[in-house]
N, C-alpha and C. Protein backbone atom coordinates (compact mmCIF):
# COMPACT_ATOMS: atom_id res chain seq x y z
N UNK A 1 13.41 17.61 -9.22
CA UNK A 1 12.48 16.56 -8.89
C UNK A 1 12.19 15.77 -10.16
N UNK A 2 12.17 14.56 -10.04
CA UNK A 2 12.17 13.77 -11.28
C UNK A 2 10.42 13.79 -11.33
N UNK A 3 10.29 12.74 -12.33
CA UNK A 3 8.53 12.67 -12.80
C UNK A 3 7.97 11.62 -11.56
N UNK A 4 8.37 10.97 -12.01
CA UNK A 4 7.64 10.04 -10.54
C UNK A 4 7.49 10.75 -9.29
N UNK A 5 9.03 11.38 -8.57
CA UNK A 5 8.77 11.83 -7.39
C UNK A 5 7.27 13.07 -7.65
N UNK A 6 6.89 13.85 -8.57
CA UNK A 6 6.68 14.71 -8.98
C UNK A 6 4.88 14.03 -8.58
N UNK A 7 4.55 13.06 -9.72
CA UNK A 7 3.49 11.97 -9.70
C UNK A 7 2.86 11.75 -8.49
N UNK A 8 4.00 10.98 -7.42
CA UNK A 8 3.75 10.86 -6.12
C UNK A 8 3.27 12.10 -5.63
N UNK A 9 4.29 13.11 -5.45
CA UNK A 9 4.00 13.87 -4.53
C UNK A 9 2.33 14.75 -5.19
N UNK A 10 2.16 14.95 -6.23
CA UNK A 10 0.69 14.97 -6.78
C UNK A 10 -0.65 14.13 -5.95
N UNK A 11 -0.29 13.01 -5.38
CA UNK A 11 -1.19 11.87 -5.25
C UNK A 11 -1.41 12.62 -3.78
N UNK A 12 0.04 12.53 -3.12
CA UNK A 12 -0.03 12.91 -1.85
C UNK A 12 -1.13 14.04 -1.62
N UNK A 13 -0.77 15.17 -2.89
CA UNK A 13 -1.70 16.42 -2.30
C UNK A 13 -3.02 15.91 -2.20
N UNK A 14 -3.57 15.50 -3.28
CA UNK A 14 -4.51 14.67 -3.45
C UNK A 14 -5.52 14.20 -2.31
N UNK A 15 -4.65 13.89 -1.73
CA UNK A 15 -5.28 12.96 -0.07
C UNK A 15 -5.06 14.09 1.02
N UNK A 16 -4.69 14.80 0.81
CA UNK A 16 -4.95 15.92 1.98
C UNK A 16 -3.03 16.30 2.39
N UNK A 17 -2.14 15.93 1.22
CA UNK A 17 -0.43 16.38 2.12
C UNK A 17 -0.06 17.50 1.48
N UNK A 18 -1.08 18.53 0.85
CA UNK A 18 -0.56 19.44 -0.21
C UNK A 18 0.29 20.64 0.90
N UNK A 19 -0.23 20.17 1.96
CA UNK A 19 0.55 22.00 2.92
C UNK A 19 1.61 21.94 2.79
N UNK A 20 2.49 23.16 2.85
CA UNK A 20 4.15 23.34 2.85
C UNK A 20 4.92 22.60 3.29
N UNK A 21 4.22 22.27 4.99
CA UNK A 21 5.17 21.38 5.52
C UNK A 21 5.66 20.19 5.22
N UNK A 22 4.59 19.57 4.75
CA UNK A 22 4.51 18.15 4.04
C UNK A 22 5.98 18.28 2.66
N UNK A 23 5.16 19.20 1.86
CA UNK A 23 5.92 19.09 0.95
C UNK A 23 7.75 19.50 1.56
N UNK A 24 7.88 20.04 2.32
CA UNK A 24 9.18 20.44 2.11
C UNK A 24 9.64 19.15 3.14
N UNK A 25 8.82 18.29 3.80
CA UNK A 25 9.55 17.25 4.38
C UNK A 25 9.67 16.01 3.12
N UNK A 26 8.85 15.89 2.47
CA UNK A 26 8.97 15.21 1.10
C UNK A 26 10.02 15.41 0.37
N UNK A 27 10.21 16.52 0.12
CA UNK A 27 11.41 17.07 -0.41
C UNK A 27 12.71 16.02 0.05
N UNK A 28 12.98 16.84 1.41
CA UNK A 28 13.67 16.19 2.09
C UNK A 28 14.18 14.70 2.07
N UNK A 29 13.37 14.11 2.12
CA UNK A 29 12.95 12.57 2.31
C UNK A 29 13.05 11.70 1.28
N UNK A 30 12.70 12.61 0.51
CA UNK A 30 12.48 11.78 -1.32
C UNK A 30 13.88 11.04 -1.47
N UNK A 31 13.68 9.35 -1.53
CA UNK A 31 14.68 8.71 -2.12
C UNK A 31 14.95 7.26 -1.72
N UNK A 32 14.44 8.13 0.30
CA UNK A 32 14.99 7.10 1.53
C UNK A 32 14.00 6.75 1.45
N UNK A 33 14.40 6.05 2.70
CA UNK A 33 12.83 4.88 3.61
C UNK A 33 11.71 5.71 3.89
N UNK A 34 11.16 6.73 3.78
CA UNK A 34 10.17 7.33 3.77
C UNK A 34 8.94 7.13 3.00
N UNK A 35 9.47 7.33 1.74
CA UNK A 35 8.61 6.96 0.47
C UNK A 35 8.17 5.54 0.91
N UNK A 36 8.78 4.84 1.26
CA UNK A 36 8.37 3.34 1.38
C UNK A 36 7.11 3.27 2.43
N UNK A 37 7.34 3.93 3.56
CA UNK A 37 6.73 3.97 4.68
C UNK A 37 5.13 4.70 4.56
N UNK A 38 5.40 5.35 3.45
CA UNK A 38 3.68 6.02 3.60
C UNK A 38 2.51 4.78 3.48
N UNK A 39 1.21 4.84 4.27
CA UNK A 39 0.58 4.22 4.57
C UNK A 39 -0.79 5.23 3.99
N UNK A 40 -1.85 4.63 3.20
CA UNK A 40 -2.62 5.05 2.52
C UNK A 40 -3.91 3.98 2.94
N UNK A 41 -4.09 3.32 4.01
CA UNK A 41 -5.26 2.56 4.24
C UNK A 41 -6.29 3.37 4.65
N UNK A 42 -6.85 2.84 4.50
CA UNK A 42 -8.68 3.37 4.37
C UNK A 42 -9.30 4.98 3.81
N UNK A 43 -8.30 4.85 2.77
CA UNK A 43 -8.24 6.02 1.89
C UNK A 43 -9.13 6.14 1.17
N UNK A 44 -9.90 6.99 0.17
CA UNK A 44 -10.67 6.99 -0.59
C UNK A 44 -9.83 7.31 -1.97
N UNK A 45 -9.41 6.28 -2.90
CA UNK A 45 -8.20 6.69 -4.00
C UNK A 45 -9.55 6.34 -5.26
N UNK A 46 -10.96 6.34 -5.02
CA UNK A 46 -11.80 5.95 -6.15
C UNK A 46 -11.40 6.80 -7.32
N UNK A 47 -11.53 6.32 -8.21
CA UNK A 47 -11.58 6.82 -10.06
C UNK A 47 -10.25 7.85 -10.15
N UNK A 48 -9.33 7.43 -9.26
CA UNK A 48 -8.13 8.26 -10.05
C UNK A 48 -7.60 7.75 -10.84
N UNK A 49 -7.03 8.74 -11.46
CA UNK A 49 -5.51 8.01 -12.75
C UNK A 49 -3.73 8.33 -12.17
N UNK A 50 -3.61 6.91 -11.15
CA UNK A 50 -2.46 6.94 -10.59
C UNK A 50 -1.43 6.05 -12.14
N UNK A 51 -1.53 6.59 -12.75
CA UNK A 51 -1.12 5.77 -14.26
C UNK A 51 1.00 6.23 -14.30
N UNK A 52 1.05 5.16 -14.62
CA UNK A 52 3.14 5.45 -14.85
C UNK A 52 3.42 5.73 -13.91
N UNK A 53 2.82 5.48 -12.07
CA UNK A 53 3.73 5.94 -11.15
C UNK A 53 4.65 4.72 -10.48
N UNK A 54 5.41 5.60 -9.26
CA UNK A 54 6.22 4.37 -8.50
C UNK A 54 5.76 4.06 -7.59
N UNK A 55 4.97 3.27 -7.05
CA UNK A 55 4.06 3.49 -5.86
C UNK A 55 4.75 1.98 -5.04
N UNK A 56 5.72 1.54 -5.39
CA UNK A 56 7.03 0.44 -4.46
C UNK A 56 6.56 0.51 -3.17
N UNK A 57 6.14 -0.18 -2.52
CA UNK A 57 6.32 -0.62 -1.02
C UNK A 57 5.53 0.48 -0.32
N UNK A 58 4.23 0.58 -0.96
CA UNK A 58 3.52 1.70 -0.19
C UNK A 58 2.32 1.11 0.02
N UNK A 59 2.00 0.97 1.59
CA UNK A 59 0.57 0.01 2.33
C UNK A 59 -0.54 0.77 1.79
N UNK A 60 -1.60 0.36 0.99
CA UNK A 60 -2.60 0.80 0.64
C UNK A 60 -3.76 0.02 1.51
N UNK A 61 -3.36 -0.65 2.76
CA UNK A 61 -4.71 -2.03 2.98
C UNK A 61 -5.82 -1.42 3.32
N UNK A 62 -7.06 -1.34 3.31
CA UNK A 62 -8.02 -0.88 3.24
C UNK A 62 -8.66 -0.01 2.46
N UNK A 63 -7.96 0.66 1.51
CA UNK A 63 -7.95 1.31 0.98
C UNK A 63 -9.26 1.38 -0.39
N UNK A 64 -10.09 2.47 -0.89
CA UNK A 64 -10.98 2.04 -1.47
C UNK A 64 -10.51 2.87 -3.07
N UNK A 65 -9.83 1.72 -4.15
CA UNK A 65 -9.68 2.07 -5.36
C UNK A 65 -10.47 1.66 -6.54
N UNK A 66 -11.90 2.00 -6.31
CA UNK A 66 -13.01 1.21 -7.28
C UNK A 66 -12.51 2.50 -8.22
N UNK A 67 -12.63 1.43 -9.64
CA UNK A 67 -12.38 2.17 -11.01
C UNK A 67 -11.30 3.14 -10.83
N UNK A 68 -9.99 2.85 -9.99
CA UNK A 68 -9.00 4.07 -10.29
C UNK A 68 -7.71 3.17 -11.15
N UNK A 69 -6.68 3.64 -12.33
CA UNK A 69 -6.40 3.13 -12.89
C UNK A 69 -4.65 3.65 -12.52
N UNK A 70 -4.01 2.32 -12.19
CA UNK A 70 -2.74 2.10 -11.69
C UNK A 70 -1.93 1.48 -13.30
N UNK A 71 -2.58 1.29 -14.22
CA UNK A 71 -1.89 1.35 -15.55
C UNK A 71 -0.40 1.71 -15.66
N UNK A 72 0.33 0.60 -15.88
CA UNK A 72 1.67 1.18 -16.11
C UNK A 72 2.87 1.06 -14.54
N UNK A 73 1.86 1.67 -13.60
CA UNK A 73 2.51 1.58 -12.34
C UNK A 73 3.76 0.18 -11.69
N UNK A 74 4.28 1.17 -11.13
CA UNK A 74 4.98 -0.15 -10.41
C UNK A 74 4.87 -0.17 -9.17
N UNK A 75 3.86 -1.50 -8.86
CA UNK A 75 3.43 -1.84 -7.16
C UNK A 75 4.55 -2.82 -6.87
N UNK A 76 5.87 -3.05 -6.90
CA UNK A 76 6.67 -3.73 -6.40
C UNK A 76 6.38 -3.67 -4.60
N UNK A 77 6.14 -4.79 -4.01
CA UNK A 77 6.50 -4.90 -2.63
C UNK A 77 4.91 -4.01 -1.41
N UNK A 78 4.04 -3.40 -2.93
CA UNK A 78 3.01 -2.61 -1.96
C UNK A 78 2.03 -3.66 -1.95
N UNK A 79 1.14 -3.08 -0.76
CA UNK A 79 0.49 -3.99 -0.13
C UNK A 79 -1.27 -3.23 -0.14
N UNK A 80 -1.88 -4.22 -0.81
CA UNK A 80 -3.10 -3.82 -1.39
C UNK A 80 -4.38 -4.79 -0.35
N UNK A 81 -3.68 -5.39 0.58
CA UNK A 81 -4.74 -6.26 1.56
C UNK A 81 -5.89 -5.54 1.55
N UNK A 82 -7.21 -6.19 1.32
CA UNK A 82 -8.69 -5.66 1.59
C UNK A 82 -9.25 -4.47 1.06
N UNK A 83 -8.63 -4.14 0.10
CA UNK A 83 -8.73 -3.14 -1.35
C UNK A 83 -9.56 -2.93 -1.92
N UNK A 84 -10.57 -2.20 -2.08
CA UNK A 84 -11.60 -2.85 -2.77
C UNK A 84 -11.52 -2.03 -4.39
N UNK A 85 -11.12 -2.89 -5.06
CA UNK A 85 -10.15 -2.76 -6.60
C UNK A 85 -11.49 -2.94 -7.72
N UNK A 86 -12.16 -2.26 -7.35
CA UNK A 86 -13.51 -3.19 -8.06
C UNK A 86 -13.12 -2.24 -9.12
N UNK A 87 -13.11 -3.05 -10.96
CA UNK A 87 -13.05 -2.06 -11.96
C UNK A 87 -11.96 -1.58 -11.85
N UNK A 88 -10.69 -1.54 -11.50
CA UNK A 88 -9.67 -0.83 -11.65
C UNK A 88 -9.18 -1.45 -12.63
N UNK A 89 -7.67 -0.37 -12.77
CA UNK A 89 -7.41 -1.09 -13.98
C UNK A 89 -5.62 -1.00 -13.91
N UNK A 90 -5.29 -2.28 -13.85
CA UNK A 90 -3.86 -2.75 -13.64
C UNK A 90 -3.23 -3.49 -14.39
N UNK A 91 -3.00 -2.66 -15.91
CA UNK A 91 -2.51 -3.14 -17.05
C UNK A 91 -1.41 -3.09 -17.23
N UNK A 92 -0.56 -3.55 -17.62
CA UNK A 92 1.05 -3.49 -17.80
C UNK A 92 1.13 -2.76 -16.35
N UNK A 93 1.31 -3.51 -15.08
CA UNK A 93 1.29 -2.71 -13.68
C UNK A 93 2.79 -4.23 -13.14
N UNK A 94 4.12 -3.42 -13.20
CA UNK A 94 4.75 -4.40 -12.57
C UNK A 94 4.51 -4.63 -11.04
N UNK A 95 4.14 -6.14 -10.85
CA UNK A 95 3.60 -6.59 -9.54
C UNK A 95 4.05 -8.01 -8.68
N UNK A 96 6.03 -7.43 -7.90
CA UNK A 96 6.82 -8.11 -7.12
C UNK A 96 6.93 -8.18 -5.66
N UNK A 97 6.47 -9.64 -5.23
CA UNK A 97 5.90 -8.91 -3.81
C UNK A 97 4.89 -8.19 -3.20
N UNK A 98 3.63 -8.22 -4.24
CA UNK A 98 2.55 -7.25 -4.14
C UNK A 98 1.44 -8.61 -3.67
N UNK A 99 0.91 -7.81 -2.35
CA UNK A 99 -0.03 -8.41 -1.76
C UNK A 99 -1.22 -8.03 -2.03
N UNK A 100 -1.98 -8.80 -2.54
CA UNK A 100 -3.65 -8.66 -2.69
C UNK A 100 -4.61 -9.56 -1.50
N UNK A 101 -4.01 -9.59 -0.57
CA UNK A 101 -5.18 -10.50 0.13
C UNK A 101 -6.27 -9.95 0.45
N UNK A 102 -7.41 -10.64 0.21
CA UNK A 102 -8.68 -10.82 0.47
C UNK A 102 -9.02 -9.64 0.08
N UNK A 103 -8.32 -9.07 -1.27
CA UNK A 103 -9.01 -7.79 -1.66
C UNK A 103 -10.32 -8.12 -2.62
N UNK A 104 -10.92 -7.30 -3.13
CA UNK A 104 -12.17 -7.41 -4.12
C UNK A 104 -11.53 -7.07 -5.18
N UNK A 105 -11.15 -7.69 -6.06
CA UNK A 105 -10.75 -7.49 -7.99
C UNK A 105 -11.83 -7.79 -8.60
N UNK A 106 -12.77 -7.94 -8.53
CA UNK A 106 -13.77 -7.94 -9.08
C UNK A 106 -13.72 -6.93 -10.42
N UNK A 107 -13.79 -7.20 -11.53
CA UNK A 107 -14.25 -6.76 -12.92
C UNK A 107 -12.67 -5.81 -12.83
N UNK A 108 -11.60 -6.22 -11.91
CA UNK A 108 -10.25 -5.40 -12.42
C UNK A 108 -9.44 -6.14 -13.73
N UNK A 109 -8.93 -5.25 -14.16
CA UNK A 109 -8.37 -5.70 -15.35
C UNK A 109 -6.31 -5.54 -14.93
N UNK A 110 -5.93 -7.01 -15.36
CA UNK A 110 -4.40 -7.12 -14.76
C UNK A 110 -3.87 -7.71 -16.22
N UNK A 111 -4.35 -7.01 -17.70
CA UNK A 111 -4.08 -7.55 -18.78
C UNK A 111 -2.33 -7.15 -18.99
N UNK A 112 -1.92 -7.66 -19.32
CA UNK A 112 -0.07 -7.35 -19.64
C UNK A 112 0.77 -7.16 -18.32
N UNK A 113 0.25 -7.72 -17.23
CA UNK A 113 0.98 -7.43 -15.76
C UNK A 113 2.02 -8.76 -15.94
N UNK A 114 2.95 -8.19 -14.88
CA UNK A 114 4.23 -8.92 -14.69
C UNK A 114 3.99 -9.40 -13.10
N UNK A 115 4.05 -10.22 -13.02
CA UNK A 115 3.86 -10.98 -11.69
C UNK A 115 4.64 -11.43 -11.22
N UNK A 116 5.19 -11.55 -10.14
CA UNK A 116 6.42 -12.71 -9.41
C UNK A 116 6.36 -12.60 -7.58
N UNK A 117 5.87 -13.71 -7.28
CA UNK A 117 5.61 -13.80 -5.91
C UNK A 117 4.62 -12.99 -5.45
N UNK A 118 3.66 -12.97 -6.00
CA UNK A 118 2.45 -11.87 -5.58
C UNK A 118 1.16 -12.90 -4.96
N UNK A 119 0.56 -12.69 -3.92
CA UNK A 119 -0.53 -13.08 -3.37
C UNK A 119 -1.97 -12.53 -3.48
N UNK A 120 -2.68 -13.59 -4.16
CA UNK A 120 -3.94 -13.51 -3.83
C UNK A 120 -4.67 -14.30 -2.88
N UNK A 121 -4.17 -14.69 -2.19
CA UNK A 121 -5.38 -15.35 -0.61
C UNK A 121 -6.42 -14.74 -0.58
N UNK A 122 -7.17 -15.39 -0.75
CA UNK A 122 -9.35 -15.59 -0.57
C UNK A 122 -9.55 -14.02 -1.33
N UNK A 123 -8.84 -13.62 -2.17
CA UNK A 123 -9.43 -12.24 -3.43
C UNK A 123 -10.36 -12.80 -3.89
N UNK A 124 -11.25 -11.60 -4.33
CA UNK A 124 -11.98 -11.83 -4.73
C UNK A 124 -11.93 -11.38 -6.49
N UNK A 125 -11.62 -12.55 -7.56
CA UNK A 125 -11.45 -12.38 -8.63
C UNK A 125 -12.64 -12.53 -9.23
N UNK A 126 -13.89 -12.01 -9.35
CA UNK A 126 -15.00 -12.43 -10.22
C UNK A 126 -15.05 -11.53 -11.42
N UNK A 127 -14.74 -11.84 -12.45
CA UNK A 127 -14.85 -11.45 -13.71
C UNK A 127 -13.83 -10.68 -14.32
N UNK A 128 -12.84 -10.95 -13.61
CA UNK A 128 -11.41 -9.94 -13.69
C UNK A 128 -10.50 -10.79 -14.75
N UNK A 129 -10.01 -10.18 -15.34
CA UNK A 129 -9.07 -9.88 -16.74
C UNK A 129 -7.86 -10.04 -16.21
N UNK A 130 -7.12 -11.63 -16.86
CA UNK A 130 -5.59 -11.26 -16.83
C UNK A 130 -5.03 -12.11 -18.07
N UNK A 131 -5.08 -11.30 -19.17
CA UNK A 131 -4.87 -11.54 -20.28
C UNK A 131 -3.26 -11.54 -20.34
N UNK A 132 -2.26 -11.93 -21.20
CA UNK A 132 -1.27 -11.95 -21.29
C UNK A 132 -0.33 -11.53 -20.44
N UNK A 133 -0.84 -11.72 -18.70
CA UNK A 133 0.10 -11.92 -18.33
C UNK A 133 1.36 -12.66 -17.78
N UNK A 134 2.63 -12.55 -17.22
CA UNK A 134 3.52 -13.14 -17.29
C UNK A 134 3.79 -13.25 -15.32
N UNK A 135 4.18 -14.28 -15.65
CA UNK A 135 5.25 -14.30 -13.67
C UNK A 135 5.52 -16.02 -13.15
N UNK A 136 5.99 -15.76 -12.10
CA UNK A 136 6.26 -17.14 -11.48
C UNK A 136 5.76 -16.51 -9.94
N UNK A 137 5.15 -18.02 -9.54
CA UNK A 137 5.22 -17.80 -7.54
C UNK A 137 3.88 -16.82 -7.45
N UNK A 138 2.97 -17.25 -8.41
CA UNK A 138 1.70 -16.41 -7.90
C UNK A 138 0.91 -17.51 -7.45
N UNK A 139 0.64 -17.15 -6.62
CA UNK A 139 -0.67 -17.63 -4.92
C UNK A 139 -2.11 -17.04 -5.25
N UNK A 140 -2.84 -18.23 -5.68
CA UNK A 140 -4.49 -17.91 -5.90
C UNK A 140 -5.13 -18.84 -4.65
N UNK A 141 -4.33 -18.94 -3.69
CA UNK A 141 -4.81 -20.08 -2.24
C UNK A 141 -6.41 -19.06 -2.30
N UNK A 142 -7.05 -20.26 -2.30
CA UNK A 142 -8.31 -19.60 -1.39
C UNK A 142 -9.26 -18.80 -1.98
N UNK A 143 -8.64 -18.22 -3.17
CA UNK A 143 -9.51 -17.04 -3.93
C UNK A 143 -10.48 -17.55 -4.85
N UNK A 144 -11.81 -16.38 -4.64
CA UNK A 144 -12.86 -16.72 -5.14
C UNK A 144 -12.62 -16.28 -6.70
N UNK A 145 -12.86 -17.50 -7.56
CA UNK A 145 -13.03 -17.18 -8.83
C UNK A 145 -13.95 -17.24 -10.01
N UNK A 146 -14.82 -16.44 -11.02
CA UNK A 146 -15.58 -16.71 -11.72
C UNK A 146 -15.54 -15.66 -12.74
N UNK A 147 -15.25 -16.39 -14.26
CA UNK A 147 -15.43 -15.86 -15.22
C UNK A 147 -13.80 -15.26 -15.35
N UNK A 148 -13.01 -15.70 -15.10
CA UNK A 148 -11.75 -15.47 -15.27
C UNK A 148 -11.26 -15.05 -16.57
N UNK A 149 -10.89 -14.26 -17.37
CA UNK A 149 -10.13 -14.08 -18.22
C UNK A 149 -8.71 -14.04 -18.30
N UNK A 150 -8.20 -15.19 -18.64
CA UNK A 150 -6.69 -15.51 -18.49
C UNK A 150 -6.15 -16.32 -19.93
N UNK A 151 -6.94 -15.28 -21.35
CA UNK A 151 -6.20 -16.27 -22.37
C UNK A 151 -4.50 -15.31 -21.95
N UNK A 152 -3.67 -16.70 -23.01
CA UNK A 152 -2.32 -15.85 -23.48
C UNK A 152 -1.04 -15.77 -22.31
N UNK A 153 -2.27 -16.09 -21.02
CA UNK A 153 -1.27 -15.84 -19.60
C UNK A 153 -0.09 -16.92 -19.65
N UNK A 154 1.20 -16.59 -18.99
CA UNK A 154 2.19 -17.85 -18.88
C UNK A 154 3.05 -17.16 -17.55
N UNK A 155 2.33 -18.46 -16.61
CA UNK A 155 2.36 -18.49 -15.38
C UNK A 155 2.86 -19.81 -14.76
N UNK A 156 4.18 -19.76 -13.71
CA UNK A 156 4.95 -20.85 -13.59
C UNK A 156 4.51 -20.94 -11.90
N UNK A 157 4.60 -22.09 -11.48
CA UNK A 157 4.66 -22.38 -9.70
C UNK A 157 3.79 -21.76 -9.32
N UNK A 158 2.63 -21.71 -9.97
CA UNK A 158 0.75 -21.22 -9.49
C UNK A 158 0.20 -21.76 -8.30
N UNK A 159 0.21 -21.45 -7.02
CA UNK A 159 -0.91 -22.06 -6.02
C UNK A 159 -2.32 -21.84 -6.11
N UNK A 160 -2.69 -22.90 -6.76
CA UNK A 160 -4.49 -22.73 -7.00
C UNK A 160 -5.03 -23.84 -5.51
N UNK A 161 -4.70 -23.64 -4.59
CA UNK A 161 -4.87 -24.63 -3.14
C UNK A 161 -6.15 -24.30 -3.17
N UNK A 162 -7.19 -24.84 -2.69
CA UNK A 162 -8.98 -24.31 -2.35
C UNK A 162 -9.37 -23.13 -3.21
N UNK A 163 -9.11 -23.25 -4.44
CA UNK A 163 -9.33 -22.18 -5.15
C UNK A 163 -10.98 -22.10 -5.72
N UNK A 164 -12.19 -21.76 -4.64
CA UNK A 164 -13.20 -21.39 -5.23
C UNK A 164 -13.55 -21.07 -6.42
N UNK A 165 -14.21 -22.05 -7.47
CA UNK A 165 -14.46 -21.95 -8.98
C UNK A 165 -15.90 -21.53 -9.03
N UNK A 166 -16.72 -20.14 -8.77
CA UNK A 166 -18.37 -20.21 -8.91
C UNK A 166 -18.60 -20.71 -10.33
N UNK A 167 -19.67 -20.86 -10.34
CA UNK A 167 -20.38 -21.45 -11.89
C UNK A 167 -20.88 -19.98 -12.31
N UNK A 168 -21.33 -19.64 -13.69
CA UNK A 168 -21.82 -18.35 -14.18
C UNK A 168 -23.37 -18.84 -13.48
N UNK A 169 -23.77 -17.44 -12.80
CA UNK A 169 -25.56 -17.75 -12.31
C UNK A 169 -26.43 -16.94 -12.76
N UNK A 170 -27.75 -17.60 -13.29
CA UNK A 170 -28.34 -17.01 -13.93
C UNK A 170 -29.32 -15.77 -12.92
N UNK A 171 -29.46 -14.87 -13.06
CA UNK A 171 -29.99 -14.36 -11.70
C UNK A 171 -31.82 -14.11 -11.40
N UNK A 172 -31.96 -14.09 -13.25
CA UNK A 172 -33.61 -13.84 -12.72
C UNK A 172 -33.92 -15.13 -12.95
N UNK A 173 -33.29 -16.17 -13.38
CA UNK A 173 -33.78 -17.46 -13.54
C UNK A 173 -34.02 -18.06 -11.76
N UNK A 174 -32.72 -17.59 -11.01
CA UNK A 174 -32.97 -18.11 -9.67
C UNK A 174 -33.70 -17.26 -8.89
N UNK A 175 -34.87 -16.35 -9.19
CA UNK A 175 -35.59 -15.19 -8.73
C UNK A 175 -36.70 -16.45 -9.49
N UNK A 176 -36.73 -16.77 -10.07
CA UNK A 176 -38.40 -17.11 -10.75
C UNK A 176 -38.20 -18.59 -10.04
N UNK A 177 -37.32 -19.55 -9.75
CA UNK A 177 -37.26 -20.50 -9.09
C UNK A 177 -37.66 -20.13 -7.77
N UNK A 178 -37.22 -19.30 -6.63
CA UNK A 178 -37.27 -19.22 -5.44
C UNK A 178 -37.85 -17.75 -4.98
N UNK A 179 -37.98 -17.13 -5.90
CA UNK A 179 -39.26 -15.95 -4.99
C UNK A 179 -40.59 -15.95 -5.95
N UNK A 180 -41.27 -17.33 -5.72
CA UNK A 180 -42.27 -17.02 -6.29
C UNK A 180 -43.54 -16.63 -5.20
């Protein structure tokens, strides 16, 4: 068993696939269309360290990864729809074909990511980090943005279509204006 398959199948136990059977159909399976096919929505993956894995073409949509750190990982082709990514951390995370729609990135960090054809439709980017990264064919249609960190980034064929820009808000200033 190589490290990745090894990684994965770690994650799997993780979520409840540690019984024999699982594993010896994993076994089995490890290579083909299987791996691709696992579906991880409305999971609870909070504050893990899924760090250096292969996690390629694996549906995470619903899935709740506040503060778990995919560092290193390769999400080629997986699908992160309605995610709630709050605080994670997706640093050097190669990301081809990786769908983020209408997930929450909020305060995630995507510093040194590789991008190419990846979607963000109506995400929610508020205060999220994407420092030096690189790609073409990334889609910000729709997504809410504020406080962006994007020095260093070099990014080609960007869809910024209705791209929600909030202003920074002051919060007890608009508490002393309107709940007096």
């Amino acid at each position: 068993m190589n490290t990745k398959s090894a990684r994965a199948l770690m994650l799997l136990n993780r979520i409840g696939w540690g019984d024999r059977r699982a594993r010896n159909q994993w076994e089995k399976m490890r290579g083909s269309s299987f791996y691709k096919q696992i579906f991880l929505g409305s999971v609870d993956l909070s504050n893990l360290a899924l760090t250096g894995m292969d996690l390629s073409g694996i549906d995470f949509t619903g899935a709740q990864c506040g503060n778990t750190s995919f560092q290193g990982s390769n999400l080629q082709g997986a699908t992160l729809d309605r995610v709630d990514l709050w605080g994670a951390n997706l640093e050097m995370t190669y990301l081809m074909g990786t769908s983020f729609r209408k997930a929450n990135c909020t305060r995630a960090t995507f510093d040194g990511a590789t991008m190419k054809e990846v979607d963000f439709f109506e995400a929610h980017l508020l205060e999220a980090s994407m420092r030096y990264i690189s790609g073409t064919r990334v889609s910000f249609e729709g997504a809410y943005i504020c406080d962006l960190v994007q020095s260093g980034a070099r990014l080609e064929s960007v869809d910024l279509t209705n791209v929600i820009d909030y202003l920074p808000v002051d919060i007890p200033r608009l508490k002393k204006l309107f709940c007096k």
